[in-house]
C-alpha atoms as a PDB file:
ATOM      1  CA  UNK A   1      82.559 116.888  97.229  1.00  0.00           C
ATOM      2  CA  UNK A   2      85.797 119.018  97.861  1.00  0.00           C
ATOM      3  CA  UNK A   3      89.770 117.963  95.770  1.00  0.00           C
ATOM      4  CA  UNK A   4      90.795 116.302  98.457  1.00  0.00           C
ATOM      5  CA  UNK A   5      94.151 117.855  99.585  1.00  0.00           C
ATOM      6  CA  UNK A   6      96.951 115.345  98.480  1.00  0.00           C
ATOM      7  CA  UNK A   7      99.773 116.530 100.905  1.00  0.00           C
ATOM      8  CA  UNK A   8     101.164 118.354 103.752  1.00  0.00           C
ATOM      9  CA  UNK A   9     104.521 120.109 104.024  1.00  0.00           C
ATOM     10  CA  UNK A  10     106.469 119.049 107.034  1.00  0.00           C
ATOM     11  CA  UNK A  11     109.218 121.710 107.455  1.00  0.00           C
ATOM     12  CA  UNK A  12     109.689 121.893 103.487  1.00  0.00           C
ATOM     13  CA  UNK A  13     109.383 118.098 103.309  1.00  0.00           C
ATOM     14  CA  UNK A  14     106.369 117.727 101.041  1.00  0.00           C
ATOM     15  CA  UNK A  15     104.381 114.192 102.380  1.00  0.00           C
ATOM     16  CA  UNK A  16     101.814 112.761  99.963  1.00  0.00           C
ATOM     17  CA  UNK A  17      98.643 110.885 100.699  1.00  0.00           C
ATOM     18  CA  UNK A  18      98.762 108.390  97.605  1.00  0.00           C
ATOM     19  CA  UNK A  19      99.305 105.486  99.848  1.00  0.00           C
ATOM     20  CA  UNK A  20      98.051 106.023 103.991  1.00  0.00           C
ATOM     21  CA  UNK A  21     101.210 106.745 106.455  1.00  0.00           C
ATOM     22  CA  UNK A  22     101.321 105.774 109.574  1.00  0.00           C
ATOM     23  CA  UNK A  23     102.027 107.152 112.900  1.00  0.00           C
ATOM     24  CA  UNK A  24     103.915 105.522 115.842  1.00  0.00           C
ATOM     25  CA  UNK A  25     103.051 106.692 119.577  1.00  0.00           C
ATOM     26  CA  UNK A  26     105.995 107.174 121.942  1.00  0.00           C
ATOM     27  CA  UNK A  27     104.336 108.248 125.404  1.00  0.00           C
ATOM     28  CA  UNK A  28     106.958 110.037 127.400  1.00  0.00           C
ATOM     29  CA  UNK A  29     104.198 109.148 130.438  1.00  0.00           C
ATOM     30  CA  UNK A  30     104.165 106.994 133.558  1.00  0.00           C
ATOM     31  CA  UNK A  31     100.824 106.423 133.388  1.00  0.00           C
ATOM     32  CA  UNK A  32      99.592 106.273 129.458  1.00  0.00           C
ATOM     33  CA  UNK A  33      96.649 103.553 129.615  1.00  0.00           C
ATOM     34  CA  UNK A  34      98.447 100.945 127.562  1.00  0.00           C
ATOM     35  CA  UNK A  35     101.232 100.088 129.336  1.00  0.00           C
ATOM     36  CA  UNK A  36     103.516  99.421 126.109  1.00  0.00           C
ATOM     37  CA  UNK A  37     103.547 102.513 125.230  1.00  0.00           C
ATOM     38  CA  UNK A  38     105.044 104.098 128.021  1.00  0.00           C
ATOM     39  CA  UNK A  39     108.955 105.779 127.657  1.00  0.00           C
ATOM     40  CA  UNK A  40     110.821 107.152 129.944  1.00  0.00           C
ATOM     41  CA  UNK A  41     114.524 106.407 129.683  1.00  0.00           C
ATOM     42  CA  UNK A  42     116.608 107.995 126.744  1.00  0.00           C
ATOM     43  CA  UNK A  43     117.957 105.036 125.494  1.00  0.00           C
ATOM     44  CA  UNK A  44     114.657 103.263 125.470  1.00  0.00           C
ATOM     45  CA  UNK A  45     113.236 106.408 123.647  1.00  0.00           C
ATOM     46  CA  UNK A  46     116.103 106.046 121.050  1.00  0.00           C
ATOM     47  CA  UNK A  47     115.522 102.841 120.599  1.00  0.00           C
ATOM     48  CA  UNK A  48     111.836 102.840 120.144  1.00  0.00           C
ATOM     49  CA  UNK A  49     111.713 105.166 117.997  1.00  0.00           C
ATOM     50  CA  UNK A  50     114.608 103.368 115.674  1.00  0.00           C
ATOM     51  CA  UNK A  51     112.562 100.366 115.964  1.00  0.00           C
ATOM     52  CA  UNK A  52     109.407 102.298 114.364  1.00  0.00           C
ATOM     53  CA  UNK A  53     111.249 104.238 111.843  1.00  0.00           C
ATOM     54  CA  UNK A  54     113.212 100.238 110.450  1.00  0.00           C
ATOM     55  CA  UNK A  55     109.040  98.786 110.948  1.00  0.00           C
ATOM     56  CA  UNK A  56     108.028 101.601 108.591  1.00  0.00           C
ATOM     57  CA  UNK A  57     107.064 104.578 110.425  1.00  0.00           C
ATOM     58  CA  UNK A  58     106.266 107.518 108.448  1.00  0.00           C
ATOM     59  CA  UNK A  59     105.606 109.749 111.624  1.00  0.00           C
ATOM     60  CA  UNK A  60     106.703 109.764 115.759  1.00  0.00           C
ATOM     61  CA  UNK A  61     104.176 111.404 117.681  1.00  0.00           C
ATOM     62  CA  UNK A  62     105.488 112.538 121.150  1.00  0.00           C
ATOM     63  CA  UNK A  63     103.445 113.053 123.885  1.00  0.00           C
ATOM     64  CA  UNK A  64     104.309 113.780 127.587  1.00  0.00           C
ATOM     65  CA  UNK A  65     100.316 113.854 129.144  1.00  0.00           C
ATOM     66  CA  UNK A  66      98.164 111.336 129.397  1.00  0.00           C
ATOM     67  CA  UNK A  67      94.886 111.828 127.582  1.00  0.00           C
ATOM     68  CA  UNK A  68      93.303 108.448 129.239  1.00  0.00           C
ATOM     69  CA  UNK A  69      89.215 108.618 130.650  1.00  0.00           C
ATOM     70  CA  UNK A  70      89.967 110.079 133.924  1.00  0.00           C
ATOM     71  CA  UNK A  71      93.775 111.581 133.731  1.00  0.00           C
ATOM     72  CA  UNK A  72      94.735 113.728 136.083  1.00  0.00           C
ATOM     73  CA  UNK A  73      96.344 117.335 135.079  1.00  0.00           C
ATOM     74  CA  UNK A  74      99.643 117.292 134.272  1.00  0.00           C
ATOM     75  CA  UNK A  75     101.214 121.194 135.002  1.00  0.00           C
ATOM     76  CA  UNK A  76     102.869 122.710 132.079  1.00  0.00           C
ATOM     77  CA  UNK A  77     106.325 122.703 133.466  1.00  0.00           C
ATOM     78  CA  UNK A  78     106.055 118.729 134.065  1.00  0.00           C
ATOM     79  CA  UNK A  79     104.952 118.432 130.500  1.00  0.00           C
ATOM     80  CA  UNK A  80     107.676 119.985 129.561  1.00  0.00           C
ATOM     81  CA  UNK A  81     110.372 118.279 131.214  1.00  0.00           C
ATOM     82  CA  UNK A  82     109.317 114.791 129.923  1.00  0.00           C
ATOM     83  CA  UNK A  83     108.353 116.060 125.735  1.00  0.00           C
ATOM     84  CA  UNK A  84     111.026 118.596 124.995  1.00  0.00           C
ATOM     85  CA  UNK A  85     113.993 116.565 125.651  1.00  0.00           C
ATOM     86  CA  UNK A  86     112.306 113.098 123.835  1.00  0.00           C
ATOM     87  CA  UNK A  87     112.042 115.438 120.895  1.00  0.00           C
ATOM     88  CA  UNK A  88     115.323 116.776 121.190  1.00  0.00           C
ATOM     89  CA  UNK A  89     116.786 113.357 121.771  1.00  0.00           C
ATOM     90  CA  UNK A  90     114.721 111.786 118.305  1.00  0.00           C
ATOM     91  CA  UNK A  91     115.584 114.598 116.698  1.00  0.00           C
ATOM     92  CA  UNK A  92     119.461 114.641 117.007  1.00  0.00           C
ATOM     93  CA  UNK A  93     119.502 111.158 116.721  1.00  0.00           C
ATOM     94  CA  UNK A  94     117.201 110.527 113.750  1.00  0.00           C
ATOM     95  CA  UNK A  95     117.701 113.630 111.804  1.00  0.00           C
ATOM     96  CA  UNK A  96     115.167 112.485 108.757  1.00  0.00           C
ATOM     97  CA  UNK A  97     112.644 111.450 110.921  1.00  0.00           C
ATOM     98  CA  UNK A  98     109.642 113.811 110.996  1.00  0.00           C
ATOM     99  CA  UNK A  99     107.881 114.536 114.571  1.00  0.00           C
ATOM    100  CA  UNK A 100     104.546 114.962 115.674  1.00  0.00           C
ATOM    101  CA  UNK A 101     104.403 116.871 119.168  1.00  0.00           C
ATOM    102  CA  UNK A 102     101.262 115.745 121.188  1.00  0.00           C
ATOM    103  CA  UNK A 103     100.046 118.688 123.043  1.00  0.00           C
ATOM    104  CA  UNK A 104      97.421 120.971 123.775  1.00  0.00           C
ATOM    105  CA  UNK A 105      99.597 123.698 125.140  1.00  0.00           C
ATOM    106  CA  UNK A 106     100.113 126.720 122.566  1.00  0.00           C
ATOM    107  CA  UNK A 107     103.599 127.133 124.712  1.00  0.00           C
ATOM    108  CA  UNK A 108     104.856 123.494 124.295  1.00  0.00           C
ATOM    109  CA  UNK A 109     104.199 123.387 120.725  1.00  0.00           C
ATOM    110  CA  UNK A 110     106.261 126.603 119.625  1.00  0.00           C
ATOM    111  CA  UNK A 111     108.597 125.237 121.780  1.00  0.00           C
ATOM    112  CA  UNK A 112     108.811 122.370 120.261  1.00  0.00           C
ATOM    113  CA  UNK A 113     109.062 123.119 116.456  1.00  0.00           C
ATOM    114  CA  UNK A 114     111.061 126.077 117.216  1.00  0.00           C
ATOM    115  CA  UNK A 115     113.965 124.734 119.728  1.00  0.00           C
ATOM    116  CA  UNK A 116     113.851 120.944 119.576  1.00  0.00           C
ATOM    117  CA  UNK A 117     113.233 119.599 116.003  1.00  0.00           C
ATOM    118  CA  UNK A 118     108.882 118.564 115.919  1.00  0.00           C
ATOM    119  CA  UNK A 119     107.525 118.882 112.128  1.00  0.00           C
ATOM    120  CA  UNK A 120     103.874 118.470 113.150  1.00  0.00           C
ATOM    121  CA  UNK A 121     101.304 119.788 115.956  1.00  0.00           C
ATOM    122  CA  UNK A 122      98.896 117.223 116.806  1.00  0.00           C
ATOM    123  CA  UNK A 123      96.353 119.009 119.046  1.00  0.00           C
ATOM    124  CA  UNK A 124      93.868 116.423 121.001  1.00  0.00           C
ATOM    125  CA  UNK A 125      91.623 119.697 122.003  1.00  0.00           C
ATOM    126  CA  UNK A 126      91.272 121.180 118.561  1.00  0.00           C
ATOM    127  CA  UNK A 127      92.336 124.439 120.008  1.00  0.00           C
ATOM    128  CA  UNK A 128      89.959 124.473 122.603  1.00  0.00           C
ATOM    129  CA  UNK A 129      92.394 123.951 125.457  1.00  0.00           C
ATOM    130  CA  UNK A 130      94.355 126.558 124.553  1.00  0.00           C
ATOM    131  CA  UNK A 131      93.062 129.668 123.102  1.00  0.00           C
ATOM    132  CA  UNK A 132      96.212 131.065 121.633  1.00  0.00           C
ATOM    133  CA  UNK A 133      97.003 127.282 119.879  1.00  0.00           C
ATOM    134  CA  UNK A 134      95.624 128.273 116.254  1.00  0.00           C
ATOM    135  CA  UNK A 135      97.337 131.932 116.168  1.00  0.00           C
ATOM    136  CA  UNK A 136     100.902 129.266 117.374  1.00  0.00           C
ATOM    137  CA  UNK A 137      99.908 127.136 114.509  1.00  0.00           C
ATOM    138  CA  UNK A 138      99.236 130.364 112.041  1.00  0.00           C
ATOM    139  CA  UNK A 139     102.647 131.738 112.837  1.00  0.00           C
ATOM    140  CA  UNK A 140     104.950 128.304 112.561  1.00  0.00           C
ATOM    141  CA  UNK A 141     103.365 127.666 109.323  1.00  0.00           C
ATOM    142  CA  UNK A 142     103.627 124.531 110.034  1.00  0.00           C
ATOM    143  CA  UNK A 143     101.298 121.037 109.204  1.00  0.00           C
ATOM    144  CA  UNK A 144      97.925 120.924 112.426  1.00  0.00           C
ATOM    145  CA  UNK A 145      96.363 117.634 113.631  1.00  0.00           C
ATOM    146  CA  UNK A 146      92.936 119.026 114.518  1.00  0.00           C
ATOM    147  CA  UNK A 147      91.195 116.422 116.692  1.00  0.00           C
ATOM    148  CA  UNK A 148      87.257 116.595 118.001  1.00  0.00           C
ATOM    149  CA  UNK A 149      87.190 115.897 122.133  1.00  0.00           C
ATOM    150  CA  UNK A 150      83.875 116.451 124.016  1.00  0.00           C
ATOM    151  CA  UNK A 151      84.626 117.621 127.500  1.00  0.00           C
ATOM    152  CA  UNK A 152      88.725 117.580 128.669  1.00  0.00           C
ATOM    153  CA  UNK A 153      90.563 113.780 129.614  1.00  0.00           C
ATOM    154  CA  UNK A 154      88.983 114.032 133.126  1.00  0.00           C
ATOM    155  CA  UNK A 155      85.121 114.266 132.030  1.00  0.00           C
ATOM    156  CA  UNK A 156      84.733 113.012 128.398  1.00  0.00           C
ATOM    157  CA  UNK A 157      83.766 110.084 129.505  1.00  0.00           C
ATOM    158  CA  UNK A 158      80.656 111.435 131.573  1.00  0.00           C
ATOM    159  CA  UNK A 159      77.587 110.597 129.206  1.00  0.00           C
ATOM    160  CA  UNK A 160      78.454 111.836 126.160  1.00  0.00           C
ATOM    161  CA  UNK A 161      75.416 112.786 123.974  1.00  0.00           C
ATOM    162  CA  UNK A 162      75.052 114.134 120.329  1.00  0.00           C
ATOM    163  CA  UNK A 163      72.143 114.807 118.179  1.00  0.00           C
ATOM    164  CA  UNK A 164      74.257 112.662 115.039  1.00  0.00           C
ATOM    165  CA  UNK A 165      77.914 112.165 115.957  1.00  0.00           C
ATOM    166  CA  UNK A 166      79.066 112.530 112.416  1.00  0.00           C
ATOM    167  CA  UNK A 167      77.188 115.601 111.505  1.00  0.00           C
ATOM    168  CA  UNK A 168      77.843 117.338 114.854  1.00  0.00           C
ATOM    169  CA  UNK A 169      82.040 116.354 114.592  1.00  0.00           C
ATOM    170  CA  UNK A 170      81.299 118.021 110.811  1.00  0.00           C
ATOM    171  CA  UNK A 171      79.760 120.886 111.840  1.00  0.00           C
ATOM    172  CA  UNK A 172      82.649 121.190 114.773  1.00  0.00           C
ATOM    173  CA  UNK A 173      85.628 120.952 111.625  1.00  0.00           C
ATOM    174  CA  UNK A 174      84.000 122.888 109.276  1.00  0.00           C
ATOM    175  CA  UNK A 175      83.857 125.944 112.047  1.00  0.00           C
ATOM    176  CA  UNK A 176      87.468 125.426 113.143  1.00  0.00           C
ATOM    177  CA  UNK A 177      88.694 124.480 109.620  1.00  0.00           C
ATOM    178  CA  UNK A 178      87.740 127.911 108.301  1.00  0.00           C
ATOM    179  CA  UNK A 179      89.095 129.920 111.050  1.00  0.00           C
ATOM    180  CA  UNK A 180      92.445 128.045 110.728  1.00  0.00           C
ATOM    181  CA  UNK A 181      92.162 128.850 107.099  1.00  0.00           C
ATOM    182  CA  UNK A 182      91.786 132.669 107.378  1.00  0.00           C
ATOM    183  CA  UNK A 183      94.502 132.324 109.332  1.00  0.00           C
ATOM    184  CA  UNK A 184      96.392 131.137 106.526  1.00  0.00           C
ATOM    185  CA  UNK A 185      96.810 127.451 107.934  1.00  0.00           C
ATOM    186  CA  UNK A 186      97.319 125.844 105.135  1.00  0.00           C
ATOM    187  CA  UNK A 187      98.186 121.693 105.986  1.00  0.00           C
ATOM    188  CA  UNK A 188      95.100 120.576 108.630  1.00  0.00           C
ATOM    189  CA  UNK A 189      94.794 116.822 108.890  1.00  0.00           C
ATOM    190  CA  UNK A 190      91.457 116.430 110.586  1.00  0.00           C
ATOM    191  CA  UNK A 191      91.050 113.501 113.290  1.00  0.00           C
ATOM    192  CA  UNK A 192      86.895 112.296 115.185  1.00  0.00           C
ATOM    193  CA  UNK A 193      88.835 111.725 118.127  1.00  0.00           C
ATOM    194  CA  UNK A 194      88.078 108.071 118.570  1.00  0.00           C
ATOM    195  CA  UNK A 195      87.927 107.273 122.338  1.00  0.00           C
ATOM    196  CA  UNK A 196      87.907 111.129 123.231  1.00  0.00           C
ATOM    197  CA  UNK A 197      83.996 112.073 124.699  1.00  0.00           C
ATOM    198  CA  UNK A 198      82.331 109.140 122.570  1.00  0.00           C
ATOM    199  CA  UNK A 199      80.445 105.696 123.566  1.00  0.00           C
ATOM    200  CA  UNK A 200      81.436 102.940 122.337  1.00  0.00           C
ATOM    201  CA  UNK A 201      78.662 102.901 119.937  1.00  0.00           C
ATOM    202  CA  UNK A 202      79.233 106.248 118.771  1.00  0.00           C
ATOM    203  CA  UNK A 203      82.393 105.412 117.960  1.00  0.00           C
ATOM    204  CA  UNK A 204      81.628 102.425 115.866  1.00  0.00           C
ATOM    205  CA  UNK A 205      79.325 104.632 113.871  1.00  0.00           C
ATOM    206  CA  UNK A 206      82.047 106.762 113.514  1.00  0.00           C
ATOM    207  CA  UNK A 207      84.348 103.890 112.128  1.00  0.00           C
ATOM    208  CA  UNK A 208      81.663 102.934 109.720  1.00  0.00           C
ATOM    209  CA  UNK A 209      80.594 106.376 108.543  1.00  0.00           C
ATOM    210  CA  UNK A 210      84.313 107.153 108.565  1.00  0.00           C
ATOM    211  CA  UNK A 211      84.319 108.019 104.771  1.00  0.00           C
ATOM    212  CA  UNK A 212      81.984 110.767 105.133  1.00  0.00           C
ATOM    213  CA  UNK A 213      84.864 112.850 107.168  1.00  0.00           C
ATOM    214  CA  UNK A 214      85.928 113.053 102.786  1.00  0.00           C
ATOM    215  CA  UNK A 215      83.720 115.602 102.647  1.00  0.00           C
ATOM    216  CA  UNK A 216      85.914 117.888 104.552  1.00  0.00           C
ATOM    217  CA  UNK A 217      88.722 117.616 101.839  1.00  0.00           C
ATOM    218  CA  UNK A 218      91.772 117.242 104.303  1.00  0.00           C
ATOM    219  CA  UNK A 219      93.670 114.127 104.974  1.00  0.00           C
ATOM    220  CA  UNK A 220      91.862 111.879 107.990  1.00  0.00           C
ATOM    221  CA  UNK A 221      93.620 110.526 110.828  1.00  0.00           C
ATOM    222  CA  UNK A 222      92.387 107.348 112.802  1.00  0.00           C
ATOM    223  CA  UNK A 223      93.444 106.526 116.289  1.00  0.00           C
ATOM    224  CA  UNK A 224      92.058 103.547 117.150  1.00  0.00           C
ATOM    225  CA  UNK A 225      95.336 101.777 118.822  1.00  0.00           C
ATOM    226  CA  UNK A 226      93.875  99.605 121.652  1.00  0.00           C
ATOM    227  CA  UNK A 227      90.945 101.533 122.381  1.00  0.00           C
ATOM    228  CA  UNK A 228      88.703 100.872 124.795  1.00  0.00           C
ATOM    229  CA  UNK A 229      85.707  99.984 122.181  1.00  0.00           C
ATOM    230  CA  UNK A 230      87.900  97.179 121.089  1.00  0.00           C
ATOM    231  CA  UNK A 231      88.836  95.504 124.548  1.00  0.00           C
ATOM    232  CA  UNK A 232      85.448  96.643 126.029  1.00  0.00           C
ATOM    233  CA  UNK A 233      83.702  95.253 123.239  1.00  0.00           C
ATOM    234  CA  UNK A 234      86.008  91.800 123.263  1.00  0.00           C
ATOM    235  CA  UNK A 235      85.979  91.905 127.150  1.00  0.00           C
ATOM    236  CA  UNK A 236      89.872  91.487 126.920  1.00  0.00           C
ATOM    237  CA  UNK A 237      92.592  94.301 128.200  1.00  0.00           C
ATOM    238  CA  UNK A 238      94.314  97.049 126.223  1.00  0.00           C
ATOM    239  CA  UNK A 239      97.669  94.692 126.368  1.00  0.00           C
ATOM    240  CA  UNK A 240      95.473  92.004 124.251  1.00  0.00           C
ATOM    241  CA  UNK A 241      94.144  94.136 122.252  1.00  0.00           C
ATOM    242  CA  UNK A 242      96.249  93.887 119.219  1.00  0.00           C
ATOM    243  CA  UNK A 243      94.491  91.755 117.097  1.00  0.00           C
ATOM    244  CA  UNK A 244      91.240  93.599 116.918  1.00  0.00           C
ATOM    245  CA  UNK A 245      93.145  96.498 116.880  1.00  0.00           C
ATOM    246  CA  UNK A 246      94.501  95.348 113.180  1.00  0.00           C
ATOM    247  CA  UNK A 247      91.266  94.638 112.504  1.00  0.00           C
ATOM    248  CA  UNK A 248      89.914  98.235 112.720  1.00  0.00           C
ATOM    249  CA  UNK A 249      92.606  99.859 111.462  1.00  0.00           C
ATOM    250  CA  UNK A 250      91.807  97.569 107.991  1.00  0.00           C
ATOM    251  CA  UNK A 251      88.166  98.998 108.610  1.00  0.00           C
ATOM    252  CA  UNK A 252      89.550 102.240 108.855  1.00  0.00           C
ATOM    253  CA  UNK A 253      91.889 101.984 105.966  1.00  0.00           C
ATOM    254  CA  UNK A 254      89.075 100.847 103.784  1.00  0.00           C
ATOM    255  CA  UNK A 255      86.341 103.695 105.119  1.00  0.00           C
ATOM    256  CA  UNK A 256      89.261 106.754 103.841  1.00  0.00           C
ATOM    257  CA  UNK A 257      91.787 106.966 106.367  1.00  0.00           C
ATOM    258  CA  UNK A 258      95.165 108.834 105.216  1.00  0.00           C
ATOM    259  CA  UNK A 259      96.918 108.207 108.293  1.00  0.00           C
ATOM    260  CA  UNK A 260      97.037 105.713 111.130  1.00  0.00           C
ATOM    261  CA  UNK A 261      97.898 106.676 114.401  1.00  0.00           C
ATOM    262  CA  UNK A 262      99.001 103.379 116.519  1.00  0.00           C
ATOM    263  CA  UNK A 263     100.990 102.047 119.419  1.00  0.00           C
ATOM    264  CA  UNK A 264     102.841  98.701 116.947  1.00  0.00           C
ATOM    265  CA  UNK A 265     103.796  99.606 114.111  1.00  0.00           C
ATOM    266  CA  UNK A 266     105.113  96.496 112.348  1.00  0.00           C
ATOM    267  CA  UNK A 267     101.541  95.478 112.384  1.00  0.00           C
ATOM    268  CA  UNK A 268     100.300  98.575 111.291  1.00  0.00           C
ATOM    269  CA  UNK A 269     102.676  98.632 108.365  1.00  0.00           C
ATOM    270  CA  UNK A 270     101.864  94.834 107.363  1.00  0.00           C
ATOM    271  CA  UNK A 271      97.403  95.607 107.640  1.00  0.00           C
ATOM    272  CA  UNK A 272      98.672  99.113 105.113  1.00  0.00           C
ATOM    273  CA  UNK A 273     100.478  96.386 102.844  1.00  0.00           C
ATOM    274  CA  UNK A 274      97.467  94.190 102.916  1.00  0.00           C
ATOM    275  CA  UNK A 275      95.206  97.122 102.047  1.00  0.00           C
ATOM    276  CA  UNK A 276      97.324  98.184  98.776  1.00  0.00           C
ATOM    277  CA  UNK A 277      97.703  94.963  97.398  1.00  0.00           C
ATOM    278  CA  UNK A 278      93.623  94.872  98.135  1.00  0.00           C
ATOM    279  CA  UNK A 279      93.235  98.152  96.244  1.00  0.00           C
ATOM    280  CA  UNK A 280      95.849  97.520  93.477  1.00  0.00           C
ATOM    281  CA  UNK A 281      93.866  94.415  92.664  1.00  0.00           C
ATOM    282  CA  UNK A 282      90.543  96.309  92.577  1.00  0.00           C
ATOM    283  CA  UNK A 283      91.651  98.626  90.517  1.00  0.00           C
ATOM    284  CA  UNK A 284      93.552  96.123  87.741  1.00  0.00           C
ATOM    285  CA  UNK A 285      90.237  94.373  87.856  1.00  0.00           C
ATOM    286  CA  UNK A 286      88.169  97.129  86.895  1.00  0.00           C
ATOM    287  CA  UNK A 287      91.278  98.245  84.407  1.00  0.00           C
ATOM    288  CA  UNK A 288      90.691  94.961  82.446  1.00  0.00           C
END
């Protein structure tokens, strides 16, 4: 078993893993699959992302293209009309806040850290969309979210098929994590990509084998905010899907997740309280 790295530097902001962080989603989209999620106006991206930071965001992510089963392409130049400016806008207006940019696009992401204030690249194609993302990454010095998708958003949901979902997503890190590493990459969180080219029983196996992404030795992420294999599973849709949304997430927090990735974050926050007072207990049970 690897130390398992403690922290990432954000921009010379040093964030530690002691307790798990969480990560609020503000979807720059008209067409992001839950519908909450979707910000378009600048004063409702102001003000969701104020509301985050007071519920006890640690991260914004930003994204302006839909990763949904089924999305259509999005050209670069629309991308960047809707992500830039959202950054821009959190940016100036939340100066301590650190950002996330959601992107696959090597282009979008130095011009995002470099022009309009992100901290953090989260990548959904672990660098398969875009060739020339890792050398980006390399050069910005700068913290990498490096996520596993099978196929692209418009065919990962076609049969998926692995031979073992966790040892194949292992074997598909441990390749990328040591090229990012020669490259002197030195803060990778790693992510399996819930949702992204899995059933839904592959990605409950995931969520229950979740601990063995440890291995690794880099901080985990878990999106699992309203994902189909909760209101598939519960036969409910993604705007009911709270509640067993908390649920996994508690799952997740319990199985070694370091960050959680989700659309409410006042929830999130309160199911991360639960779990420390869960683990602090443990732990002065064993002390005595």
């Amino acid at each position: 078993m690897l130390h398992k790295q403690k922290h990432i530097n954000a921009n010379g902001r040093l964030i530690d893993f002691q307790e798990p962080k969480i990560m609020g989603i503000i979807n720059v989209t008209p067409d992001s699959f839950f519908k909450g999620s979707r910000h378009t106006a600048e004063s409702e991206i102001v003000e969701t992302a104020g509301r985050m930071l007071d519920e006890g965001a640690d991260f914004l992510d930003v994204g302006g293209y839909s990763s949904r089963p089924g999305a259509k392409d999005v050209p670069v130049e629309e991308e960047k009309a809707r992500v830039l400016p959202a950054i821009k806008l959190i940016s100036d207006n939340f100066p301590d806040a650190v950002v996330s940019v959601d992107t696959f696009r090597a282009e979008i992401a130095r011009e995002s850290v470099e022009k309009y204030g992100a901290n953090i690249i989260n990548d959904i194609s672990g660098g398969e969309a875009d060739r020339e993302m890792f050398q980006v990454v390399a050069q910005l010095n700068v913290p990498y979210i490096l996520m596993h998708m099978q196929g692209t958003p418009g065919t990962m949901q076609i049969n998926p098929v692995y031979n073992d979902v966790v040892a194949d997503i292992l074997m598909w890190f441990g390749e990328r994590i040591t090229r990012l590493q020669m490259m002197g990459v030195k803060d990778i969180v790693i992510d399996p990509g819930f949702g992204f080219g899995k059933t839904i029983e592959h990605n409950f196996e995931l969520l229950r084998r979740l601990s063995e992404f440890r291995i690794a030795g880099l901080p985990v992420m878990a999106g699992l905010s309203r994902k189909s294999m909760i209101w598939k599973t519960l036969e409910i849709s993604p705007d009911e899907a709270l509640n067993g949304t908390s649920a996994l997430n508690m799952v997740a927090l319990i199985n070694g997740a370091d960050i959680l990735r989700v659309h409410d974050v006042k929830e999130a926050t309160q199911v991360r309280d639960l779990f420390l007072k869960l683990a602090y207990s443990k732990n002065k049970l064993k002390s005595n």
